[in-house]
N, C-alpha and C. Protein backbone atom coordinates (compact mmCIF):
# COMPACT_ATOMS: atom_id res chain seq x y z
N UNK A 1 123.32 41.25 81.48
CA UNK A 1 123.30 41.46 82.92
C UNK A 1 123.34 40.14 83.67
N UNK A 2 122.72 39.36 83.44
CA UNK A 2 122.32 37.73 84.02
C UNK A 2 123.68 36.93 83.85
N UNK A 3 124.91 37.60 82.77
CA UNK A 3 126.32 36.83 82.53
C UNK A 3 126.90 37.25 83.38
N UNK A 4 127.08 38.59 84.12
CA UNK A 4 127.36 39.27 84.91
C UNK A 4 127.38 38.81 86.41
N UNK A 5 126.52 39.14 86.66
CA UNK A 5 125.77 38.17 87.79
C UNK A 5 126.27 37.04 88.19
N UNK A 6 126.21 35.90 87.38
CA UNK A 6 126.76 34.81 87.12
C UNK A 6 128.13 34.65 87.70
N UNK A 7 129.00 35.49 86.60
CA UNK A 7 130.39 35.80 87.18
C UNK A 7 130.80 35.82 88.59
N UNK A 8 130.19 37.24 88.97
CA UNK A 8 129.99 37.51 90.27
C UNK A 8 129.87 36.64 91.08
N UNK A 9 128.87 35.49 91.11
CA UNK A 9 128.30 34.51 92.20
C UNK A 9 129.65 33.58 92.15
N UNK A 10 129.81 33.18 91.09
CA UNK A 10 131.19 32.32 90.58
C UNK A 10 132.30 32.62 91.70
N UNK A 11 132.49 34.01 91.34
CA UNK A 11 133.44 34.74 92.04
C UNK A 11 133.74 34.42 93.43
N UNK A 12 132.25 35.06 93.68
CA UNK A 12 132.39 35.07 95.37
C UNK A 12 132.27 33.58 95.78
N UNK A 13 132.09 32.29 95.61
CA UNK A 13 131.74 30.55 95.46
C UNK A 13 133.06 30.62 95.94
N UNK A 14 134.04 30.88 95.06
CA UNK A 14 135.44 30.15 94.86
C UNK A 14 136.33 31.33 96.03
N UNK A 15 135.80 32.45 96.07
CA UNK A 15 136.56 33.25 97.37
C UNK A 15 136.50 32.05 98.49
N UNK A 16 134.84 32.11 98.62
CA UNK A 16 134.51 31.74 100.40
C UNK A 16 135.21 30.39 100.38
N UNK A 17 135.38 29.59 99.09
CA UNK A 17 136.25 28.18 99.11
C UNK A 17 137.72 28.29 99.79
N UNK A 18 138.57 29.14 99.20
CA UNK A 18 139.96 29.54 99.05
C UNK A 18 140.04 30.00 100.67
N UNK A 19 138.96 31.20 101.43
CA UNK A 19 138.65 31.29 102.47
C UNK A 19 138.91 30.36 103.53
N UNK A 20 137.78 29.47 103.41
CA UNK A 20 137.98 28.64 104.31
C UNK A 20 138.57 26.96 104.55
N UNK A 21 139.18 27.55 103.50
CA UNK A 21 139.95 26.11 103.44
C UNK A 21 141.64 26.53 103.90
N UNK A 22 141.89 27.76 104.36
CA UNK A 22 142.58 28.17 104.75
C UNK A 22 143.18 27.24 106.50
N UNK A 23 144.20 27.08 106.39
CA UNK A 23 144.29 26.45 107.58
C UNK A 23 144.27 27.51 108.94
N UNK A 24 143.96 27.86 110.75
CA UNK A 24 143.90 28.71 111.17
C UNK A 24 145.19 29.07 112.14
N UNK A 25 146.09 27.89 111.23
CA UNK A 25 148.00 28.43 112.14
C UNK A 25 148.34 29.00 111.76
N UNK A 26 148.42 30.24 112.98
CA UNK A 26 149.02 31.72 112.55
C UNK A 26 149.70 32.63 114.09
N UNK A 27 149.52 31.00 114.83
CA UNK A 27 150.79 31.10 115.83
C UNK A 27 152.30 31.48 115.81
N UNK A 28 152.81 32.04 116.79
CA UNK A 28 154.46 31.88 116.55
C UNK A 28 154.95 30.96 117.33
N UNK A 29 155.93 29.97 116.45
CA UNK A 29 156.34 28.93 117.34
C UNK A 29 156.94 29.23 118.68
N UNK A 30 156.78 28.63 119.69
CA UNK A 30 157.44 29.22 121.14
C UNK A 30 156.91 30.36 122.13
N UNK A 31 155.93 30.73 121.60
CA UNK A 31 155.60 31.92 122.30
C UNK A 31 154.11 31.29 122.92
N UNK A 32 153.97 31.73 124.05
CA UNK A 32 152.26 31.29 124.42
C UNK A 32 150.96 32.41 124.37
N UNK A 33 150.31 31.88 124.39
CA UNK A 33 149.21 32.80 123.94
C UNK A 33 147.94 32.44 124.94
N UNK A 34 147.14 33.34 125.61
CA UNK A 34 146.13 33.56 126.59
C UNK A 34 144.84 32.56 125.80
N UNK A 35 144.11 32.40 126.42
CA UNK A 35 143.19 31.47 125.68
C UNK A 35 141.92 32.71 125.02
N UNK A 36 141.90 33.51 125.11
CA UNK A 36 141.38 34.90 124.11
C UNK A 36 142.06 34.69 122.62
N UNK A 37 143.14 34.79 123.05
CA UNK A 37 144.41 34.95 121.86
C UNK A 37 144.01 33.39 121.00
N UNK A 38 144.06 32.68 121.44
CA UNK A 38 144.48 31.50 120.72
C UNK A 38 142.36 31.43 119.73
N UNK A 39 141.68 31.56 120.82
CA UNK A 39 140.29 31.61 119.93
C UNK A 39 140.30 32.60 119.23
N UNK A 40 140.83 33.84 118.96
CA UNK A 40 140.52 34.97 118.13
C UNK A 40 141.40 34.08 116.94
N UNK A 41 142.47 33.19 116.99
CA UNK A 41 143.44 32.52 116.00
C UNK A 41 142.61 31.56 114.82
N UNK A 42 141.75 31.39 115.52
CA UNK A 42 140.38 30.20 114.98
C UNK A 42 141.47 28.56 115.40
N UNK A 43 141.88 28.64 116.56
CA UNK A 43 141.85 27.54 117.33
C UNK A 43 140.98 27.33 118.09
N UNK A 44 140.26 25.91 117.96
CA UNK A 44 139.16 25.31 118.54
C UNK A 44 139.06 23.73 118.84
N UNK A 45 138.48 23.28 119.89
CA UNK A 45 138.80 22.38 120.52
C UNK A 45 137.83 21.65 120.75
N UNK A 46 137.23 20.41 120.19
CA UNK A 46 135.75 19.83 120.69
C UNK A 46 135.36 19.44 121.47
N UNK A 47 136.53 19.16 122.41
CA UNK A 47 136.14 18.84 123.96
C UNK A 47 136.27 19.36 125.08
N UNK A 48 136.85 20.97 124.84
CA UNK A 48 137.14 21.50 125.41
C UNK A 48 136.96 23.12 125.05
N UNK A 49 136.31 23.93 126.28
CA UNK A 49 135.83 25.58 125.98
C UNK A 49 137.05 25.83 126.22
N UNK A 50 137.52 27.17 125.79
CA UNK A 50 139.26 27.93 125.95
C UNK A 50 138.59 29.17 126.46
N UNK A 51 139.17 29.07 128.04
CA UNK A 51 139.04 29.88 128.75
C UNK A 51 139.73 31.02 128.62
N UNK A 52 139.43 31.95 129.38
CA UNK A 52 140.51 33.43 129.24
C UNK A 52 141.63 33.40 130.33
N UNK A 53 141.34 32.32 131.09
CA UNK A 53 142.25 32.57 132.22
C UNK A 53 143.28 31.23 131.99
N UNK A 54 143.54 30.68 130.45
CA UNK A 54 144.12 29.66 130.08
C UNK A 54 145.50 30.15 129.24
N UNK A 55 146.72 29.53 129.37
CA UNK A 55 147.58 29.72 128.83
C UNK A 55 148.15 28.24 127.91
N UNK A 56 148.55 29.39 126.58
CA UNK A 56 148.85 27.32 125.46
C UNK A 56 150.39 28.07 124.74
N UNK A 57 150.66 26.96 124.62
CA UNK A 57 152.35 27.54 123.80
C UNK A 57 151.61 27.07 122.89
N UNK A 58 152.73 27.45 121.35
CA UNK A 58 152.99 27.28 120.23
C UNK A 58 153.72 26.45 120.04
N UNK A 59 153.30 25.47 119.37
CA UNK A 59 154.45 24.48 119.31
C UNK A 59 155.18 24.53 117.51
N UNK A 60 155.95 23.55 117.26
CA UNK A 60 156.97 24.28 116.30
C UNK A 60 156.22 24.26 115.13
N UNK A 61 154.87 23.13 114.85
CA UNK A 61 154.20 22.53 114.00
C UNK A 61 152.43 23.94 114.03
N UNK A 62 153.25 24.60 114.95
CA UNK A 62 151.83 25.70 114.95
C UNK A 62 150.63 25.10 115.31
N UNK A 63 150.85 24.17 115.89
CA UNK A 63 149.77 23.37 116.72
C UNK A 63 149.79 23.96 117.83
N UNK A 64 148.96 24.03 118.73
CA UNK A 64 148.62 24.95 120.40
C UNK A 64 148.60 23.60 121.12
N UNK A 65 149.35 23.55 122.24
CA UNK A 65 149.36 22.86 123.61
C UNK A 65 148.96 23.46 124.90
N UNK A 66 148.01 22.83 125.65
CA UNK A 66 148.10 23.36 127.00
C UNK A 66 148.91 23.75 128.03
N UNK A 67 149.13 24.74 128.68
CA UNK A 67 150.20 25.28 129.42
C UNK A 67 149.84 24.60 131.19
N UNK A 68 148.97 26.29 131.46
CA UNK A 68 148.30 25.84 132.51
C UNK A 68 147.32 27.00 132.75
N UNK A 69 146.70 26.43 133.74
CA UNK A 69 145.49 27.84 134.20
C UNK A 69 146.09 28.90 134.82
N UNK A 70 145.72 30.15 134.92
CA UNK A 70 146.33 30.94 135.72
C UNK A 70 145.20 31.15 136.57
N UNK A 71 146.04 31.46 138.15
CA UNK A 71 144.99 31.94 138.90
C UNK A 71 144.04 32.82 139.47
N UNK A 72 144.95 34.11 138.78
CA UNK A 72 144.55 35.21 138.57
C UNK A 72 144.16 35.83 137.24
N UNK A 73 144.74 36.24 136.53
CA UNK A 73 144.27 36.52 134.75
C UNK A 73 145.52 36.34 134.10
N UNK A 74 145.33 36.13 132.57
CA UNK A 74 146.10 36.38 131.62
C UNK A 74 146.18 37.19 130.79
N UNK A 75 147.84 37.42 131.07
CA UNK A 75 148.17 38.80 130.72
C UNK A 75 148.71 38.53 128.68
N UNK A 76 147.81 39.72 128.48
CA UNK A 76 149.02 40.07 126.90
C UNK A 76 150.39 40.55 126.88
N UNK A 77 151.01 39.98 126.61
CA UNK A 77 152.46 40.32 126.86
C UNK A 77 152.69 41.47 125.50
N UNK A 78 152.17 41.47 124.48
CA UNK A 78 152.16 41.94 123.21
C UNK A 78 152.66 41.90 122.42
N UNK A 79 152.98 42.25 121.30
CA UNK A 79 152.99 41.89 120.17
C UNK A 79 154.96 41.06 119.77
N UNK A 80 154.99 39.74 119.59
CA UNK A 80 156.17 39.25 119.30
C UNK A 80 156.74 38.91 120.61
N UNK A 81 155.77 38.71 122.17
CA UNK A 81 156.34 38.76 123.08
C UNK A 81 155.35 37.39 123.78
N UNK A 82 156.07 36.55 124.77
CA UNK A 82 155.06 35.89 125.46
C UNK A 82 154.12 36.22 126.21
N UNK A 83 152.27 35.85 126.28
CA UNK A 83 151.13 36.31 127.12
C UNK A 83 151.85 35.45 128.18
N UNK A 84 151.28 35.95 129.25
CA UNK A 84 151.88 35.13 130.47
C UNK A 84 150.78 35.39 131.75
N UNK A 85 151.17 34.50 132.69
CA UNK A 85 150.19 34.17 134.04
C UNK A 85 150.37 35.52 134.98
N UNK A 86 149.39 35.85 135.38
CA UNK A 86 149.56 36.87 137.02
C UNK A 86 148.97 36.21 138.37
């Protein structure tokens, strides 16, 4: 039982490794994304909170750039389509 176990812990060690060593670009190049969108992406920024009322393109390297604020909200455009300003 205790070899078992063992395994198991092994197991799950080398998941949560493989996990998070995962990089979190999973942008599409060219398209922009609401600043909801881009934090649900596990894009994160240390000097900066990502607002909801923020818009960022995709750039080709799946890196996120700042767009601009919107002044009203940001919209989901949906799926394969650009979020965009209202």
């Amino acid at each position: 039982m205790l070899k078992n176990t063992s395994v198991f812990i092994a197991a799950l060690a080398a998941f949560g490794t493989v996990v998070q060593g995962l990089p979190p670009r999973v942008c599409k190049p060219g398209l922009n994304y609401c600043g909801p969108a881009v934090s649900r992406m596990g894009y994160y920024f240390l000097n900066h909170y990502i607002g909801d009322r923020e818009l960022y393109r995709c750039l080709p390297d799946q890196d996120v750039k700042f767009v601009k604020y919107c002044p009203n909200k940001c919209l989901d455009g949906g799926v394969g389509t650009s979020d965009y300003c209202r």
